[in-house]
Protein backbone atom coordinates (compact mmCIF):
# COMPACT_ATOMS: atom_id res chain seq x y z
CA UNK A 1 74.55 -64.46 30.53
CA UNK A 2 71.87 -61.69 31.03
CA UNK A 3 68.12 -62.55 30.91
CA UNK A 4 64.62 -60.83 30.68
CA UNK A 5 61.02 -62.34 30.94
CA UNK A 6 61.30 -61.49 27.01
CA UNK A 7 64.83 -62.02 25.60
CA UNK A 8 68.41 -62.15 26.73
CA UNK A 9 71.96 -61.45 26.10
CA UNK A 10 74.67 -64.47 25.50
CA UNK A 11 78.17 -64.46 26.61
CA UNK A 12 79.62 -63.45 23.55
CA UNK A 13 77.23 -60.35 23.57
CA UNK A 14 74.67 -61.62 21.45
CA UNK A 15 71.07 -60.26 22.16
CA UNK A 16 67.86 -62.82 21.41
CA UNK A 17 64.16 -62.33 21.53
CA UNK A 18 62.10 -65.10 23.01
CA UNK A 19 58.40 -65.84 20.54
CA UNK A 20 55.68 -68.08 20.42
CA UNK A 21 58.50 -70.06 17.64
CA UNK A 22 60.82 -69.84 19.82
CA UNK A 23 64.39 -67.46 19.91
CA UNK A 24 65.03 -65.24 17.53
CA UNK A 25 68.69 -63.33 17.22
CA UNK A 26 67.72 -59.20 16.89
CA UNK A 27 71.58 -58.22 17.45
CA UNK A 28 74.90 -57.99 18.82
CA UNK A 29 76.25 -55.93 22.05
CA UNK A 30 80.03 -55.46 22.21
CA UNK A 31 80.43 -52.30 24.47
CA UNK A 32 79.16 -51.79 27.57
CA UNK A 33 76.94 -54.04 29.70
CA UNK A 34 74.46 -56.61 28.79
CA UNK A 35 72.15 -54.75 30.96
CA UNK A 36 72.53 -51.79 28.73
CA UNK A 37 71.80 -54.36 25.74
CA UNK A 38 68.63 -55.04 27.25
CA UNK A 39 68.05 -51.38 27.93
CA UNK A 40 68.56 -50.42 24.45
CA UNK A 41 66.44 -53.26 22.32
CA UNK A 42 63.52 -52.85 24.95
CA UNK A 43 63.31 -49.27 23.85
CA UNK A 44 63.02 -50.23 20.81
CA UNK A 45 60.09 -52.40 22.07
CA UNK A 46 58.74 -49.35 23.42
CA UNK A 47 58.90 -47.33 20.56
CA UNK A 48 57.20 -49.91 18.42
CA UNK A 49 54.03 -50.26 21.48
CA UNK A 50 53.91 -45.99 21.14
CA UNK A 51 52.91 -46.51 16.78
CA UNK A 52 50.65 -49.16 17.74
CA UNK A 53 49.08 -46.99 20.51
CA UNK A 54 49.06 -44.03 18.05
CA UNK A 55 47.56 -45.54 15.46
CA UNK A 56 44.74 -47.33 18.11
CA UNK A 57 43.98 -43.92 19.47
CA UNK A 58 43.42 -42.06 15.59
CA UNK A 59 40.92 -45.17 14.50
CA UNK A 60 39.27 -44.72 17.51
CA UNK A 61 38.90 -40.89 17.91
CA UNK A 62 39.60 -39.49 14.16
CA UNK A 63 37.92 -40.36 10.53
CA UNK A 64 41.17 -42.21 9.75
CA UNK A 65 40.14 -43.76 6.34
CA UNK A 66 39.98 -48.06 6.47
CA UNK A 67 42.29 -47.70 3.54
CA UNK A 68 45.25 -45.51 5.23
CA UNK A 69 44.39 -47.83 8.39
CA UNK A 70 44.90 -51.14 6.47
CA UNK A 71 48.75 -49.01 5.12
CA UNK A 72 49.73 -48.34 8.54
CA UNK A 73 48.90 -51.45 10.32
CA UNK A 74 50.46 -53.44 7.43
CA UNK A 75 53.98 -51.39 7.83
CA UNK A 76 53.49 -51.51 11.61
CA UNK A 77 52.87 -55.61 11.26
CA UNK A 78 56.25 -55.89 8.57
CA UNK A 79 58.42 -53.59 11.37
CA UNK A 80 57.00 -55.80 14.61
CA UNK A 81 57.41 -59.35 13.14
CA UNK A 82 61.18 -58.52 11.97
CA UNK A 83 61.45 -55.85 14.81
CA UNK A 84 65.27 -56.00 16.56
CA UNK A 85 63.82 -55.23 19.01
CA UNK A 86 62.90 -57.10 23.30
CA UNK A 87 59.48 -57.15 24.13
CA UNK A 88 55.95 -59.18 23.88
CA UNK A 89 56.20 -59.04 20.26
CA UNK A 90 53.23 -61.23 19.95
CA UNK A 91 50.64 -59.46 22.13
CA UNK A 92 51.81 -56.44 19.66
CA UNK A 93 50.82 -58.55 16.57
CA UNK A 94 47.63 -59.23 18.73
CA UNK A 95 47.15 -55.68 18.91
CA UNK A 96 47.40 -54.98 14.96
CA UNK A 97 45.14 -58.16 14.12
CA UNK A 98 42.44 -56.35 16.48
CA UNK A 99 43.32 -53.21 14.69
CA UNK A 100 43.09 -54.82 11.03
CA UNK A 101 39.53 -56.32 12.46
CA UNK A 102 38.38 -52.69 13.47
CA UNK A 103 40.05 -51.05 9.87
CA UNK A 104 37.72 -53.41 8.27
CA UNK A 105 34.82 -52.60 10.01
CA UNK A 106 35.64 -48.76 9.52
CA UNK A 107 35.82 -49.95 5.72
CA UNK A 108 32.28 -51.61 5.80
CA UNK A 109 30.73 -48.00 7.84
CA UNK A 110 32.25 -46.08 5.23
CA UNK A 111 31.25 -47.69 2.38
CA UNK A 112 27.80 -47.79 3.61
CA UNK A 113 28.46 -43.72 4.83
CA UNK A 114 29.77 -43.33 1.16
CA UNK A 115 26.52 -45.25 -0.37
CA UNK A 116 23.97 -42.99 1.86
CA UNK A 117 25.92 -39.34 0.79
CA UNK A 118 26.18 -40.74 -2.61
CA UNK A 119 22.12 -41.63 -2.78
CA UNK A 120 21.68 -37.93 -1.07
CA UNK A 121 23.78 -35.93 -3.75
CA UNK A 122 21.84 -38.07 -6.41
CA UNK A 123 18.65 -36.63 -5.08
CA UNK A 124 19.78 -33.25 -4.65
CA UNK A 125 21.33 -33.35 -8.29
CA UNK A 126 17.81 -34.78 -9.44
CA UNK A 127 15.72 -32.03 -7.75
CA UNK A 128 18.25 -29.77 -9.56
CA UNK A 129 17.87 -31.50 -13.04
CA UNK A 130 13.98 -31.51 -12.93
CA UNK A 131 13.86 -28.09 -11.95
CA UNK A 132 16.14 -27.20 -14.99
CA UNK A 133 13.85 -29.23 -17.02
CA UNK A 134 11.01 -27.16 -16.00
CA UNK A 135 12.48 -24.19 -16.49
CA UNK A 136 13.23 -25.39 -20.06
CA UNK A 137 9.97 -26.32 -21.22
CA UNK A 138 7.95 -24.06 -18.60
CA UNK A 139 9.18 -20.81 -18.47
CA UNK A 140 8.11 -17.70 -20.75
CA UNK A 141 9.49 -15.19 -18.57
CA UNK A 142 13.20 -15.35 -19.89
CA UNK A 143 14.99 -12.84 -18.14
CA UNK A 144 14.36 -14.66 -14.53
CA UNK A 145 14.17 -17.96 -16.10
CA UNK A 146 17.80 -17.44 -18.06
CA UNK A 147 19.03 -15.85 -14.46
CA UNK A 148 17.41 -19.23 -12.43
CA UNK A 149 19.00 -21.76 -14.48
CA UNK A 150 22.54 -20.09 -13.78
CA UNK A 151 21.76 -20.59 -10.23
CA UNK A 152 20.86 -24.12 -10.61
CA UNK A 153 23.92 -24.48 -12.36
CA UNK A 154 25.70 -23.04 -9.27
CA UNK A 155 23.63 -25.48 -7.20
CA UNK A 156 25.15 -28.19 -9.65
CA UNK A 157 28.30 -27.20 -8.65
CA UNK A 158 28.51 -26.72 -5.30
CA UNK A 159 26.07 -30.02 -4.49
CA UNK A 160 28.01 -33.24 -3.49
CA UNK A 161 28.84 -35.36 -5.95
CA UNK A 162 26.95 -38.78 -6.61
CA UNK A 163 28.97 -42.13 -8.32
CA UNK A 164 30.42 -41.23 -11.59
CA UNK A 165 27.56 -43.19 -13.92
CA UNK A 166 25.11 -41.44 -12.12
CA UNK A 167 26.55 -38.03 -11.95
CA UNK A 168 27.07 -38.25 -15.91
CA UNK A 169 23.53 -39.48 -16.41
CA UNK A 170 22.78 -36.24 -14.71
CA UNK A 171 24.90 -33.47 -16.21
CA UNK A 172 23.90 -34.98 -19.45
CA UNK A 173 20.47 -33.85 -19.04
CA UNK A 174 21.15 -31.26 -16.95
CA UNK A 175 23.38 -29.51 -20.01
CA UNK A 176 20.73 -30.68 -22.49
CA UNK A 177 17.93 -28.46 -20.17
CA UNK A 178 20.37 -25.47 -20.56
CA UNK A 179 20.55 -25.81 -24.28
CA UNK A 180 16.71 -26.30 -24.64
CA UNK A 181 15.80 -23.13 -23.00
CA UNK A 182 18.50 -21.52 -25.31
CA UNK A 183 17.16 -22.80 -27.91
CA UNK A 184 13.40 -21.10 -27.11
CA UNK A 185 14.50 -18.59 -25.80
CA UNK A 186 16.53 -17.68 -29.07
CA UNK A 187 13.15 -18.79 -31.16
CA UNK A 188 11.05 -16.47 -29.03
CA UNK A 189 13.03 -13.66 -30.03
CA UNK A 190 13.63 -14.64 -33.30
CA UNK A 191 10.00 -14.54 -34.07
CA UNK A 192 9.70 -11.33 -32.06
CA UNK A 193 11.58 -9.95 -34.17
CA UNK A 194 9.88 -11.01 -37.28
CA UNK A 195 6.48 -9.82 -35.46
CA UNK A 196 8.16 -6.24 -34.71
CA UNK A 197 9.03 -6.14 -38.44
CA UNK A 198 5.10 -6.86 -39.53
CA UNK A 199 3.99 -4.07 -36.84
CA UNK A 200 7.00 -1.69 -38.29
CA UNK A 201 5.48 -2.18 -41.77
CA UNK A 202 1.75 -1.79 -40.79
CA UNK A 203 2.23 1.25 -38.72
CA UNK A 204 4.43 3.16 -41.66
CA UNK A 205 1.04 2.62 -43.82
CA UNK A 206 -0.96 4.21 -40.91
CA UNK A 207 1.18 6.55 -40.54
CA UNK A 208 0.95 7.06 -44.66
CA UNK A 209 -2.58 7.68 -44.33
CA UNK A 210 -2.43 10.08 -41.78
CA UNK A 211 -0.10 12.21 -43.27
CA UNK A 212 -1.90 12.00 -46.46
CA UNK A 213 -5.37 13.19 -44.52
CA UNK A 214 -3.60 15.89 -42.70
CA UNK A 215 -3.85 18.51 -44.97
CA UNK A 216 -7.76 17.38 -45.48
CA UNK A 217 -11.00 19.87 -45.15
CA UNK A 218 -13.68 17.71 -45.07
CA UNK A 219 -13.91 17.70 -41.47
CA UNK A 220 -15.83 14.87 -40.18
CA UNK A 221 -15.19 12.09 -42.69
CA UNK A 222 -11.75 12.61 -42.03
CA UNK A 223 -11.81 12.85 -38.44
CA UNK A 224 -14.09 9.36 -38.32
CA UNK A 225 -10.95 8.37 -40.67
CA UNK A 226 -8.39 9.54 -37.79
CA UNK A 227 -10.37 7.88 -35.06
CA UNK A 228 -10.01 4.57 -37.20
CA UNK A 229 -6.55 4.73 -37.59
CA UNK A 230 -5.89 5.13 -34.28
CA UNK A 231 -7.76 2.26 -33.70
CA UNK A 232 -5.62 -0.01 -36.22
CA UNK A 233 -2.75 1.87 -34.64
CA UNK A 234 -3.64 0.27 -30.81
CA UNK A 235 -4.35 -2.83 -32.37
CA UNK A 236 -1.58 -3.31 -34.67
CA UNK A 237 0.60 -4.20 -31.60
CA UNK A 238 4.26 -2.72 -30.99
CA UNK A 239 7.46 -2.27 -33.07
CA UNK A 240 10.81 -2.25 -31.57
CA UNK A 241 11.04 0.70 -29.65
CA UNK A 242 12.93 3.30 -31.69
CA UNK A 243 10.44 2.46 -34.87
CA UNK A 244 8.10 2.92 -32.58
CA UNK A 245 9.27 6.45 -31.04
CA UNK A 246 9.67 7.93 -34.58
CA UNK A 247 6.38 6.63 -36.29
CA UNK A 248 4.35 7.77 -33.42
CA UNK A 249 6.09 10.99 -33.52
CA UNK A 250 5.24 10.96 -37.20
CA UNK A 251 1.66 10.17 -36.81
CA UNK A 252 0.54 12.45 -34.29
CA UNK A 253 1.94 15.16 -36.32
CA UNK A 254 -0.27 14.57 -38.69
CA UNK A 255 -2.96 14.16 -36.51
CA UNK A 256 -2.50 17.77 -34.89
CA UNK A 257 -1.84 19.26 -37.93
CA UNK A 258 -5.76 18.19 -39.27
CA UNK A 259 -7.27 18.77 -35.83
CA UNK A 260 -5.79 22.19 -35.52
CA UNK A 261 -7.02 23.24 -38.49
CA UNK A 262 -10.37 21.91 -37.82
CA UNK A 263 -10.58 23.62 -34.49
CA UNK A 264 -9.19 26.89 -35.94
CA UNK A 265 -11.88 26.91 -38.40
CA UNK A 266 -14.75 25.79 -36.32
CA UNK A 267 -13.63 28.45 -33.94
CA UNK A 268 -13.88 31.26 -36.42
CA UNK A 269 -17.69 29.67 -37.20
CA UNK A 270 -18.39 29.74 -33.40
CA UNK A 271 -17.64 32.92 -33.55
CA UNK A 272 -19.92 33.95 -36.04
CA UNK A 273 -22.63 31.71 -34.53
CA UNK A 274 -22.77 33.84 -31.54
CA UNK A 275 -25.81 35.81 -32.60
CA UNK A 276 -27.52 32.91 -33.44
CA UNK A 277 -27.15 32.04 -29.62
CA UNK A 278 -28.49 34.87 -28.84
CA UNK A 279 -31.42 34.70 -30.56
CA UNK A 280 -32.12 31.36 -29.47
CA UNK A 281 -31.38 32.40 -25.51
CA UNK A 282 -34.57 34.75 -26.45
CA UNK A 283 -36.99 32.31 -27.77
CA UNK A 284 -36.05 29.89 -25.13
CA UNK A 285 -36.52 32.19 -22.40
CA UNK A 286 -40.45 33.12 -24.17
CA UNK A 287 -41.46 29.31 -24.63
CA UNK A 288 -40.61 29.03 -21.12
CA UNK A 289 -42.48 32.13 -19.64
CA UNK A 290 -45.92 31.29 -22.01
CA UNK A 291 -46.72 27.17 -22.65
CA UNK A 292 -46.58 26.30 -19.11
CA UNK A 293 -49.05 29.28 -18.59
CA UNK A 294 -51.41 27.29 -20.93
CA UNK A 295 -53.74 24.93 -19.62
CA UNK A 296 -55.29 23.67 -23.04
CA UNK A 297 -52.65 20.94 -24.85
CA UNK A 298 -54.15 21.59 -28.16
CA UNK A 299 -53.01 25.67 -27.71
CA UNK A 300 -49.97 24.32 -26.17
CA UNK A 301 -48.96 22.50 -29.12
CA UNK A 302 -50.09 25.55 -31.38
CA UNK A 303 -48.02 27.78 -30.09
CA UNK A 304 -44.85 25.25 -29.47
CA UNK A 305 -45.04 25.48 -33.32
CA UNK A 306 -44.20 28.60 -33.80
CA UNK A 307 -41.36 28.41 -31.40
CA UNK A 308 -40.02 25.84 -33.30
CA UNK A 309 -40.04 27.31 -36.31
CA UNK A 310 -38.92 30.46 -34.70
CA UNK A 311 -36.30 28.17 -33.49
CA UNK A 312 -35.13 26.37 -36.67
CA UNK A 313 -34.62 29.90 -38.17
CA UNK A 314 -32.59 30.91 -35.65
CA UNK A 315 -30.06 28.73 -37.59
CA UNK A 316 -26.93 26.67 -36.00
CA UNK A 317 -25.64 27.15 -32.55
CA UNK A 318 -21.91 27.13 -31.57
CA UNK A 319 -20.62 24.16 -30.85
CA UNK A 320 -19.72 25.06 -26.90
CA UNK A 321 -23.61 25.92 -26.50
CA UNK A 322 -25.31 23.50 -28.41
CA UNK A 323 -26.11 20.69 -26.14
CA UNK A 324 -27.27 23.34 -23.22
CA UNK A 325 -29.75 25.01 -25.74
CA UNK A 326 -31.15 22.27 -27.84
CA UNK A 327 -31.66 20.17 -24.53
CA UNK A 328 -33.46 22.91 -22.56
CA UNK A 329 -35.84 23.33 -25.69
CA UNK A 330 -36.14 19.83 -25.89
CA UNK A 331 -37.53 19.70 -21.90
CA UNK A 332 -40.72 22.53 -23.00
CA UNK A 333 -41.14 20.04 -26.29
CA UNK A 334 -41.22 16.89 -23.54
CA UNK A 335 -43.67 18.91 -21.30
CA UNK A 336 -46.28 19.62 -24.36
CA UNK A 337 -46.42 16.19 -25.24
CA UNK A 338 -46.76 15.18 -21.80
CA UNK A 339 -49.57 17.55 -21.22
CA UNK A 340 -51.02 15.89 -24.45
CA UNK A 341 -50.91 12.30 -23.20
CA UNK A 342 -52.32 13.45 -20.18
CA UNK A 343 -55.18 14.49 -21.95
CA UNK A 344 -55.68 11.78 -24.10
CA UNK A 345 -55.92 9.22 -20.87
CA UNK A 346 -58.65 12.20 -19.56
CA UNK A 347 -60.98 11.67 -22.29
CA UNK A 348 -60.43 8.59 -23.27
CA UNK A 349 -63.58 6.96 -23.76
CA UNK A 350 -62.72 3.34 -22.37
CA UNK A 351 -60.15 4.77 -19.36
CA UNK A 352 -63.44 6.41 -18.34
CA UNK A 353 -65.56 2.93 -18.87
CA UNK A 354 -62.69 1.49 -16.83
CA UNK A 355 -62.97 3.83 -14.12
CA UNK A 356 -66.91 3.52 -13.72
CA UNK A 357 -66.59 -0.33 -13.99
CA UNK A 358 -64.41 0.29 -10.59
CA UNK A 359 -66.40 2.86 -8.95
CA UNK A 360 -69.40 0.27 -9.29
CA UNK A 361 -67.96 -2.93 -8.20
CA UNK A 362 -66.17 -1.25 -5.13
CA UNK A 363 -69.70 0.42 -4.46
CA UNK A 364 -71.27 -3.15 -4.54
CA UNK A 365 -68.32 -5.04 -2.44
CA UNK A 366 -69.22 -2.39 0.17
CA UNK A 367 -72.73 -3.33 -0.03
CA UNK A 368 -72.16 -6.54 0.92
CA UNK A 369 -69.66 -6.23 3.31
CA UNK A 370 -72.05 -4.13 5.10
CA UNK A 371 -74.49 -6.13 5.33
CA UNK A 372 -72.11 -9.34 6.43
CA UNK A 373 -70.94 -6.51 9.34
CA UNK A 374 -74.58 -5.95 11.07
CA UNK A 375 -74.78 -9.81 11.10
CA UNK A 376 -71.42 -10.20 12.52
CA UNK A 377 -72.95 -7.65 15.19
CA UNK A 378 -76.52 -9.21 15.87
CA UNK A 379 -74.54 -12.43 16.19
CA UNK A 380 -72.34 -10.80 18.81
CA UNK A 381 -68.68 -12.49 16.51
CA UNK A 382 -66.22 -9.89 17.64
CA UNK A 383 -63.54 -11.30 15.13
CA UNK A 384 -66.00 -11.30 12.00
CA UNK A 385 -67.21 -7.92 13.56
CA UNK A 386 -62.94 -6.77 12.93
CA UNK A 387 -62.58 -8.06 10.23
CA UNK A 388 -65.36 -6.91 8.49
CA UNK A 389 -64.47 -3.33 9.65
CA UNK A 390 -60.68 -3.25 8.45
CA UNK A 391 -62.41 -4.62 5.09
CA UNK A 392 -64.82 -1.65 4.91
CA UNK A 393 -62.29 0.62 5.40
CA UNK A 394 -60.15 -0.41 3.03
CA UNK A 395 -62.59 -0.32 0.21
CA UNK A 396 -64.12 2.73 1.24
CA UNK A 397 -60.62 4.73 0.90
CA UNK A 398 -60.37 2.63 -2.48
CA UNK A 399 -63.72 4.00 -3.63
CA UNK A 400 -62.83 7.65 -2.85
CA UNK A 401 -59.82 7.71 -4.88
CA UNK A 402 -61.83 5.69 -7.62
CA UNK A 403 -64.65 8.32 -7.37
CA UNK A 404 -61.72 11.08 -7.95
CA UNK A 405 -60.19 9.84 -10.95
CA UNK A 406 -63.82 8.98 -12.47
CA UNK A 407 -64.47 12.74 -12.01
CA UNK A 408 -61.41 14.32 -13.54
CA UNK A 409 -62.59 12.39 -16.40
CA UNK A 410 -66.26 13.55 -17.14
């Protein structure tokens, strides 16, 4: 008989396996030695250690899932306890309970692991969701809001996923966001469109009118009338676009067509105005060689009279002289009156009483300053003696200028 620390071989070439139960029968060797026997069924000892080893080495080092772990050590466990095989069998089954122990704890990190990424793609998901709610009940600006929501959709998509209650929680308002904003979105330009279609229909009646005051002679009333329209035009708001195009187009034809004419016509008076120009150059350039040259108001405004009648005969000016004429003739009609005023403040009566009701009390103020100044000096009071000084001096220059304007009065 053959022996080995863990099994042997009987005479009649039977091989056994010694365990903690006692011997176990894992074959039967007819040819060759029972050393060979030995050889052989340790081997397959050894290939059973290398799984276990394997398997150790990929829980330790690798993400092996607990569940694929729990598989393999479970088909490991079924081939070691009825392994054929010579060898510590049961520091092998040691081996797998350690592994099972370590399989479970792998189970219990990657629940927890699976918990935390499942709470994390719940937020994300949620960030995404509000947002899309925001953009549903925020947003007017529909071209970039329509154009963000298909990138939060994308988000969606691409974000981890959460537990399956939660995740159809989620897309459940997440979807009904999408169809809200369609839905105002569609409802803004629905009643766009109905607004267009109230513009389209104001602007053909302003566009009516115009036509109908094109062909019109009564020159200002009708170009006040223009200047309203366009008005109501600007404020009537727009129409689609091509509406738009063509009833513009359609208006300012009009519009040209009456101011043409008008500015054809009121050339051709221009023209004849010309001489009145002329004539008016003549009695401007007169009134402003002879009124300043007289000093008396009263003969000022005399002869300012017969320019302006002079004037008013001269009939209308042309329109591209008017303002340069009337408002130099206006200036010599400013300077008369002037002059007048002038006068009037002269020899007014109580402006003169005024003025010698000055001239007196500065006189008398200097009086007494005076005589508070030679005290100040027989008292030897250099300050009062300054001060009494920069006073008279001051009311002196005040009584001088009084003095003046009394005199151009008398």
């Amino acid at each position: 008989m053959t022996t080995d620390p863990w099994g042997r071989v009987d005479d009649d070439g039977t091989v056994y396996v010694r365990t903690g139960d006692g011997e176990r029968v894992v074959g039967s060797w007819q040819a060759g030695a029972p050393e060979e026997a030995l050889a052989f069924y340790r081997n397959k000892y050894d290939a059973l250690v290398t799984q276990v080893e394997l398997l150790e080495k990929r829980l330790r080092s690798t993400d092996l899932s607990a569940s694929t772990a729990m598989s393999a050590i479970e088909k490991l466990r079924e081939s070691v306890t009825d392994a054929n095989a010579v060898g510590d069998l049961e520091s092998l089954l040691g081996r797998l309970d350690r592994l099972t122990e370590r399989a479970q704890e792998r189970k219990v990190e990657q629940k927890q692991a699976q918990e935390q990424a499942r709470g994390q793609a719940r937020e994300v998901k949620e960030r995404i969701v509000a947002e899309a709610e925001r953009v549903a009940t925020e947003t007017t600006h529909w071209k970039s809001g329509g154009e963000r929501m298909l990138q939060l959709i994308e988000e969606w998509k691409k974000a981890p996923r959460a537990d399956r209650p939660t995740e159809q929680a989620l897309w459940k308002r997440m979807s009904a966001a999408r169809n809200s904003f369609s839905k105002r979105r569609k409802a803004y330009f629905a009643n766009l469109d109905q607004q267009r279609e109230g513009v389209r229909v104001e602007k053909e009646r302003i566009v009516a009118e115009a036509e109908a005051l094109s062909g019109s002679t009564d020159w200002g009333p009708t170009a006040r009338a223009y200047r309203d329209l366009m008005q109501r035009w600007k404020a009537s708001g727009r129409a689609d676009r091509a509406s738009e195009d063509k009833l513009w187009a359609r208006f300012k034809a009009a519009q040209d067509t009456f101011f043409d004419a008008r500015n054809a016509t009121f050339a051709e008076r221009d023209a004849e105005l010309r001489v009145n120009a002329e004539a008016k150059e003549k009695i401007l350039e007169q009134a402003r060689e002879e009124i300043p040259a007289i000093s008396d108001p009263r003969r000022a405004r005399a002869r300012l009279r017969d320019f302006q009648e002079a004037w008013e005969e001269a009939g209308e000016l042309p329109r591209d002289t008017r303002d340069r004429l009337e408002g130099a003739f206006r200036q010599i009609e400013d300077g008369v009156r002037k002059a007048e005023e002038a006068e009037w403040e002269r020899t007014n009566p109580e402006a003169r009483a005024r003025a010698k009701d000055t001239v007196d009390q500065l006189s008398t103020a200097i009086q007494g300053l005076e005589a508070k100044l030679e005290k100040a000096r027989a008292a030897g009071d250099d300050r009062r003696i300054k001060e009494h000084e920069a006073a008279l001096e001051a009311r002196r220059s005040w009584l001088a200028e009084a003095e003046r304007a009394l005199n151009e009065m008398s």
